[in-house]
C-alpha atoms as a PDB file:
ATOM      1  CA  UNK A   1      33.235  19.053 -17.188  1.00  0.00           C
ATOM      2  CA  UNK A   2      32.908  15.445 -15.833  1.00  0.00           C
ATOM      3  CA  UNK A   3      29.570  13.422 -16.105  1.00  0.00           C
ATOM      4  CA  UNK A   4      28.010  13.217 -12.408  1.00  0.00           C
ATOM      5  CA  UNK A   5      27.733   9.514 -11.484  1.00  0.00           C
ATOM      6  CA  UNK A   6      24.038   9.524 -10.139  1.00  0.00           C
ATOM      7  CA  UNK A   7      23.858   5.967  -8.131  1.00  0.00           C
ATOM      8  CA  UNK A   8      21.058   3.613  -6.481  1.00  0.00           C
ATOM      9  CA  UNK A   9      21.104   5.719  -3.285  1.00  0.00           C
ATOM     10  CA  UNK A  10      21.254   9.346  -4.986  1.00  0.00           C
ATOM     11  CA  UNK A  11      17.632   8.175  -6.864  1.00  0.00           C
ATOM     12  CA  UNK A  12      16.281   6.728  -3.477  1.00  0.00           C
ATOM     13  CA  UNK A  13      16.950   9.241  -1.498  1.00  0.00           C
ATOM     14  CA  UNK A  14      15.522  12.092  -4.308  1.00  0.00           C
ATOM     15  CA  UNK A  15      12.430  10.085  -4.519  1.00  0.00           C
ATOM     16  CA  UNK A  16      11.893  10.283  -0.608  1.00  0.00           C
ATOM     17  CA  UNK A  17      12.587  13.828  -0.032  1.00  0.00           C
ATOM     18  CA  UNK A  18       9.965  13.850  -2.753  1.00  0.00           C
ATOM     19  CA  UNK A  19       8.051  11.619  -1.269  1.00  0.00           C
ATOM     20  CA  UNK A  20       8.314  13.773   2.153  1.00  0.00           C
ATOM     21  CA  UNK A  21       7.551  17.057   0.445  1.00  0.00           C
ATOM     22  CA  UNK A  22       4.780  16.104  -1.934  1.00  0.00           C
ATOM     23  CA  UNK A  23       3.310  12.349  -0.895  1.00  0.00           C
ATOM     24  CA  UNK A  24       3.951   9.170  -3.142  1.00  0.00           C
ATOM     25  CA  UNK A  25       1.939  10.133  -6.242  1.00  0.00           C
ATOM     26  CA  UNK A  26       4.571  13.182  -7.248  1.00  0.00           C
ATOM     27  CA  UNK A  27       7.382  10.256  -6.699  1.00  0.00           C
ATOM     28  CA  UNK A  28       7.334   9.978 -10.795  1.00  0.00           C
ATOM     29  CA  UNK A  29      10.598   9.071 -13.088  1.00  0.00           C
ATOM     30  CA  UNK A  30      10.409  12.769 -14.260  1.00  0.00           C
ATOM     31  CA  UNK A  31      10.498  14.258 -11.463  1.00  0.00           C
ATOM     32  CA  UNK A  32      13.308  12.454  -9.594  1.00  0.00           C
ATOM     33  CA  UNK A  33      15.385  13.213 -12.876  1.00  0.00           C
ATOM     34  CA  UNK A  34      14.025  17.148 -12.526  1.00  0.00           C
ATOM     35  CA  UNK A  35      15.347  16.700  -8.568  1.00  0.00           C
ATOM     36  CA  UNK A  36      18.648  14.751  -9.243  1.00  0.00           C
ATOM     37  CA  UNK A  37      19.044  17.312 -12.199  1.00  0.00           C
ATOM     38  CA  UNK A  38      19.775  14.119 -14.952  1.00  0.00           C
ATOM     39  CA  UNK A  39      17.567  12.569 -17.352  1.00  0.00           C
ATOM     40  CA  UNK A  40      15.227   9.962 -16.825  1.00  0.00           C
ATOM     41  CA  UNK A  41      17.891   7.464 -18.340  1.00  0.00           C
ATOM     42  CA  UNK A  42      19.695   6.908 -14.953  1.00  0.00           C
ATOM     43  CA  UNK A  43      16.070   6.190 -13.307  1.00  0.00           C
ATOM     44  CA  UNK A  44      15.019   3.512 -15.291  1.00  0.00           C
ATOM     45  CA  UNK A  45      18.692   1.867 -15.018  1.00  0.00           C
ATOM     46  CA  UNK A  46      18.246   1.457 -11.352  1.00  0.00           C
ATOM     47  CA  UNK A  47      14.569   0.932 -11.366  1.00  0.00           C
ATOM     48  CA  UNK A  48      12.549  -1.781 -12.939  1.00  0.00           C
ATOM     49  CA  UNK A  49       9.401  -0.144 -12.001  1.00  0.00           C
ATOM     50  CA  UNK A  50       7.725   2.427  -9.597  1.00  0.00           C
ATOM     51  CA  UNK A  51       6.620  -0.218  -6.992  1.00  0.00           C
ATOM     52  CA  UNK A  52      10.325  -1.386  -6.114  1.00  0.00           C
ATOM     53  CA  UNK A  53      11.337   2.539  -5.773  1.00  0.00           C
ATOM     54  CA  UNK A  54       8.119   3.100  -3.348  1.00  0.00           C
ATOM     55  CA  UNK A  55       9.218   0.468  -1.312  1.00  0.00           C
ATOM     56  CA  UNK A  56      12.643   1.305  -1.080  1.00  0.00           C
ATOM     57  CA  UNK A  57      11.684   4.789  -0.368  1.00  0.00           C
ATOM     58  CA  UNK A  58       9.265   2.896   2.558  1.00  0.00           C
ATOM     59  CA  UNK A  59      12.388   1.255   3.857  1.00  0.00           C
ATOM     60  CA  UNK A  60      13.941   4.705   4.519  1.00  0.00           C
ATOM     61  CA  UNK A  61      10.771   6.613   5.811  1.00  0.00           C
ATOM     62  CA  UNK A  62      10.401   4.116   8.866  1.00  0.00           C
ATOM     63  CA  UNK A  63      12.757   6.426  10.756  1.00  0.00           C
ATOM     64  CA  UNK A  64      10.509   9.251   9.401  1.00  0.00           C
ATOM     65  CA  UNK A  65       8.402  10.822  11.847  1.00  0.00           C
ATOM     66  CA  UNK A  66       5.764  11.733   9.210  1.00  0.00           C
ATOM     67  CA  UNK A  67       5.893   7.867   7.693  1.00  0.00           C
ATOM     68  CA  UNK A  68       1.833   7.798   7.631  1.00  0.00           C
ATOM     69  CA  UNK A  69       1.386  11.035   6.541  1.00  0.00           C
ATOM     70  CA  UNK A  70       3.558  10.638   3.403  1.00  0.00           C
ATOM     71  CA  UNK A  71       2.192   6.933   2.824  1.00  0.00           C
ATOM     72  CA  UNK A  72      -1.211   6.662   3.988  1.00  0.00           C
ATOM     73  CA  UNK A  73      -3.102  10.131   3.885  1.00  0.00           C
ATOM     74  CA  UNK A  74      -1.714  10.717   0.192  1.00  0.00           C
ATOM     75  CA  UNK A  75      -4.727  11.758  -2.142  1.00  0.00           C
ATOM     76  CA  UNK A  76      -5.825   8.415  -4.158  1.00  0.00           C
ATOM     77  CA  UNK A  77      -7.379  10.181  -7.490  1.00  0.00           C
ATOM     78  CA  UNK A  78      -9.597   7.746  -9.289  1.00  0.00           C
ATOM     79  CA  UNK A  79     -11.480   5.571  -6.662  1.00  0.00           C
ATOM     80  CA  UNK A  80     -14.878   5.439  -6.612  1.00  0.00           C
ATOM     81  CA  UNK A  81     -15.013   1.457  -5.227  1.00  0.00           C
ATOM     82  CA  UNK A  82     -13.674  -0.785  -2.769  1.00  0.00           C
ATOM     83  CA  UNK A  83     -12.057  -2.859  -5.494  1.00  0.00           C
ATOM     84  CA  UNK A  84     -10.322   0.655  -7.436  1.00  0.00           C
ATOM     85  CA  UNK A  85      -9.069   0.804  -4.181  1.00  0.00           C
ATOM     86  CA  UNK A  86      -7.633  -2.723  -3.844  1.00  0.00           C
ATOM     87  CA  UNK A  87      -6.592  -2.881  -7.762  1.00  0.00           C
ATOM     88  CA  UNK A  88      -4.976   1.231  -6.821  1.00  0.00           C
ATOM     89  CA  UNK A  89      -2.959  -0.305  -3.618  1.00  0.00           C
ATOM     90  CA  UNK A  90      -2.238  -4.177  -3.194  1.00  0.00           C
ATOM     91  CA  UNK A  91      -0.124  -6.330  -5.498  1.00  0.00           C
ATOM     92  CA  UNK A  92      -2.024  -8.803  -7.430  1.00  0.00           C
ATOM     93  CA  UNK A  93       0.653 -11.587  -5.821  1.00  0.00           C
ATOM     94  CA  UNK A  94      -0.500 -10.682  -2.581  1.00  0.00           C
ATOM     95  CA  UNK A  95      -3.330 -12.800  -2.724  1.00  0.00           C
ATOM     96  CA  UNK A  96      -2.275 -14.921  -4.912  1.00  0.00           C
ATOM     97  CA  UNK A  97       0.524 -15.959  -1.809  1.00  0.00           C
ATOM     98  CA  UNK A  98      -1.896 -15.849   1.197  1.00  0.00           C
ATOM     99  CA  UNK A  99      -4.868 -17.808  -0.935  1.00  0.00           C
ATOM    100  CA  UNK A 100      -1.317 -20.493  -1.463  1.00  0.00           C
ATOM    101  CA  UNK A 101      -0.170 -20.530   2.095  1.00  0.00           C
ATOM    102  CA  UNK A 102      -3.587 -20.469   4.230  1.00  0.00           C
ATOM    103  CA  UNK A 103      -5.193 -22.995   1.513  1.00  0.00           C
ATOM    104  CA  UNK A 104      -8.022 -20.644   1.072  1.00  0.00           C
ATOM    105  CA  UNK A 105     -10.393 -19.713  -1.855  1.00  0.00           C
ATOM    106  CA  UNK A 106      -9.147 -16.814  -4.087  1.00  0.00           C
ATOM    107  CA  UNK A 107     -11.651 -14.638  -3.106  1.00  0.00           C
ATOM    108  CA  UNK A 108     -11.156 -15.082   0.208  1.00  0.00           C
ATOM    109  CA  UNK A 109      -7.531 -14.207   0.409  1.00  0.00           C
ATOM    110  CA  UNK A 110      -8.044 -11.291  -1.472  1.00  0.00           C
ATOM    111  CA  UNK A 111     -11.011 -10.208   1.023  1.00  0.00           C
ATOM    112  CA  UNK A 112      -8.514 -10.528   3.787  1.00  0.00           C
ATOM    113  CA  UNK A 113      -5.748  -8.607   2.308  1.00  0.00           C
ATOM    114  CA  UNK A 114      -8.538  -6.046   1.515  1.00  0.00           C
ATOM    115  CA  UNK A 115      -9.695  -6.236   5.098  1.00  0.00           C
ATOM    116  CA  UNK A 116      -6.132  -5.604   6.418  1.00  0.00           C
ATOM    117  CA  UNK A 117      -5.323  -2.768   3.486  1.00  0.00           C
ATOM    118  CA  UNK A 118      -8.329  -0.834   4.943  1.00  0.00           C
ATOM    119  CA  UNK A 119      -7.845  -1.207   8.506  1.00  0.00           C
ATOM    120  CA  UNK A 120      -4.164   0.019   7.889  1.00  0.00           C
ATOM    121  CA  UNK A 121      -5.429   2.828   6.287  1.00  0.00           C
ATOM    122  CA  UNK A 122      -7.282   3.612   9.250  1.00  0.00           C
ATOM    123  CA  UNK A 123      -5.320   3.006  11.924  1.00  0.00           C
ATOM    124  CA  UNK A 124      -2.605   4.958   9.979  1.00  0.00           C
ATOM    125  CA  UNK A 125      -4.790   7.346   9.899  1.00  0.00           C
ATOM    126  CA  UNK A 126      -4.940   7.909  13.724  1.00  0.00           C
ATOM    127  CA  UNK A 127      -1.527   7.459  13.740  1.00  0.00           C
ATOM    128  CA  UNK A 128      -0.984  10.676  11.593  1.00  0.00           C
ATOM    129  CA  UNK A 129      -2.962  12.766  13.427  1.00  0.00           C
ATOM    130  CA  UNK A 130      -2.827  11.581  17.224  1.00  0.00           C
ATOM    131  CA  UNK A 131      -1.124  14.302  19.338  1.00  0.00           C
ATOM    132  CA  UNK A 132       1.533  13.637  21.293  1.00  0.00           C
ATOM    133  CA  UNK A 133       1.251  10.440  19.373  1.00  0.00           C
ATOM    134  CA  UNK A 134       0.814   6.694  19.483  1.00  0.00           C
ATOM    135  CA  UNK A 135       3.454   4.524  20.063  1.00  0.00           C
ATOM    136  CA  UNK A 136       4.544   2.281  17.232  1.00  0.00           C
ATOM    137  CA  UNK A 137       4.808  -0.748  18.956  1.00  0.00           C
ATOM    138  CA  UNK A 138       1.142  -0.212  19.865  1.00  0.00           C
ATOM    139  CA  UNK A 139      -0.110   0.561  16.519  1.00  0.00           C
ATOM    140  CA  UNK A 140       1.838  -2.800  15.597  1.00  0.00           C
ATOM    141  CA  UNK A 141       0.500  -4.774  18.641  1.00  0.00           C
ATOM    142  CA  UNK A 142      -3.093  -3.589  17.282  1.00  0.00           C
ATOM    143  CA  UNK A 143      -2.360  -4.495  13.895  1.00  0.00           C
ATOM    144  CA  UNK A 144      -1.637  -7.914  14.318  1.00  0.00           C
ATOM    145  CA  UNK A 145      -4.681  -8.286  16.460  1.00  0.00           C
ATOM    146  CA  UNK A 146      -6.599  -7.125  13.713  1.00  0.00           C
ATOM    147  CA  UNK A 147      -5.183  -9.809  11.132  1.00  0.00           C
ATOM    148  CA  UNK A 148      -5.866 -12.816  13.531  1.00  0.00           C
ATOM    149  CA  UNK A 149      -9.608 -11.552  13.592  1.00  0.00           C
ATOM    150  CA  UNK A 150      -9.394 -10.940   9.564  1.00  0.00           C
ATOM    151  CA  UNK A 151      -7.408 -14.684   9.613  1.00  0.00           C
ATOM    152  CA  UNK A 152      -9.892 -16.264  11.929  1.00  0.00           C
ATOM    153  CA  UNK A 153     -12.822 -14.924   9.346  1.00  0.00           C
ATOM    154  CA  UNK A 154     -10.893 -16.050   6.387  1.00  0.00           C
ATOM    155  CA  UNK A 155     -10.317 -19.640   7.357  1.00  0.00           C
ATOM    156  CA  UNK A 156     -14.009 -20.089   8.554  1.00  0.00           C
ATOM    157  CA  UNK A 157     -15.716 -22.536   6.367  1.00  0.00           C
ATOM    158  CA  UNK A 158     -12.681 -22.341   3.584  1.00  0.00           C
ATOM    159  CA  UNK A 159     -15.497 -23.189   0.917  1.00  0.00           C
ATOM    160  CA  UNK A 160     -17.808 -20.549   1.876  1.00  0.00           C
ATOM    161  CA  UNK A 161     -18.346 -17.488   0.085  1.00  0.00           C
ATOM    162  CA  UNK A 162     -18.016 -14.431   2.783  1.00  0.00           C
ATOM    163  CA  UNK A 163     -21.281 -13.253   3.923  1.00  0.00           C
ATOM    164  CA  UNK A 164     -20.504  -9.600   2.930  1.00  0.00           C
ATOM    165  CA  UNK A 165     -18.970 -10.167  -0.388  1.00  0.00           C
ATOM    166  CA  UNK A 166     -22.311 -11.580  -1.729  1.00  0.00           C
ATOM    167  CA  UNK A 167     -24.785 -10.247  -4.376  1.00  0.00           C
ATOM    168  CA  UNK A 168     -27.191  -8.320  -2.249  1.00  0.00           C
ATOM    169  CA  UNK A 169     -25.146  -7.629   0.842  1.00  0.00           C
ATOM    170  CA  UNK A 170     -22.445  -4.276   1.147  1.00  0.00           C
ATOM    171  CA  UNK A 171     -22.048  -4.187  -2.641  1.00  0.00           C
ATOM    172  CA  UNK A 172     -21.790  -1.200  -5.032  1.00  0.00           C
ATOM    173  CA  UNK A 173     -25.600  -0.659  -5.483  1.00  0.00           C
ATOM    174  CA  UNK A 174     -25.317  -2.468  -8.599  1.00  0.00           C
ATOM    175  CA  UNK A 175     -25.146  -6.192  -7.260  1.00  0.00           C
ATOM    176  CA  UNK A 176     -21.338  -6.625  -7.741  1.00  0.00           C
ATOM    177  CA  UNK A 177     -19.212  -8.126  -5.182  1.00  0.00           C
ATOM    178  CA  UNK A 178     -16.842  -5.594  -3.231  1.00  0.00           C
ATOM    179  CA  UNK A 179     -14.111  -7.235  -4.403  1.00  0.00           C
ATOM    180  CA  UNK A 180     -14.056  -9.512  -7.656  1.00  0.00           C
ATOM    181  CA  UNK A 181     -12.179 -12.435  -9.031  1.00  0.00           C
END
């Protein structure tokens, strides 16, 4: 009996109907192979790592009516702080590139991609569960509303530490900064 080719699209498409069924934390190398019915071998080939497959998988869930559902109301084992959270969800880059490009301190890019990671969250939320539903340009429109006020914070006083990520102010109880550098 001939091998079965298994190609780019067959693992994509596994890992979103797995994705779709289950939420992103059961899309795992094992159990796209269990789906596809291969060994893990032909995952790895196509995939350098789990984040490039996620997104790829995000690419085809924008036509999916349930896109928040499977992406942002997926159980996040293992947070217990605003930064598990941050370290859990947002490339390390990611700040790295906005602290580059708006000339801002470190911290203060990462704040802002924190600030916009948790009021996608939230507005995803209400997405997920609005009935009839929201439209998406409108979820968009408020997005992007939301980042100019986050932006607007940010590049306030470029040198200044942000008044809630100091000792003392909305930290963990124990003094630390919500999100660390």
């Amino acid at each position: 009996m001939p091998k079965q080719r298994i190609t780019k699209e067959m693992v994509v498409q596994a890992a979103f109907e797995i994705a779709r069924s289950g939420g992103m934390e059961e899309v795992l190398v094992k159990n796209i192979a269990d789906k596809i019915g291969c060994s893990v071998q032909p995952i790895y080939s196509y995939c350098k790592n789990m984040d490039t497959l996620r997104q790829e998988v995000a690419q085809l869930a924008r036509e999916e009516p349930n896109l928040f559902k499977i992406f942002i109301l997926h159980q996040r084992k293992g947070i217990s702080s605003l930064e598990d959270l941050y370290q859990a969800e947002a490339s390390p880059q990611a700040a790295i590139f906005l602290a580059d490009k708006l000339q801002i301190s470190l911290q203060r890019a990462r704040q802002l991609h924190l600030n916009m990671l948790l009021y996608t969250i939230g507005i995803g939320t209400v997405f997920a569960v609005a009935t009839p539903g929201i439209s998406a340009d409108e979820i968009y429109t408020q997005q992007e509303t939301a980042y100019e006020a986050f932006l607007k914070q940010a590049l306030e006083n470029k040198n200044r530490f942000p008044a809630y990520g100091r000792k003392g102010r909305n930290n963990d109880g124990k003094g630390n900064y919500l999100i660390s550098v």
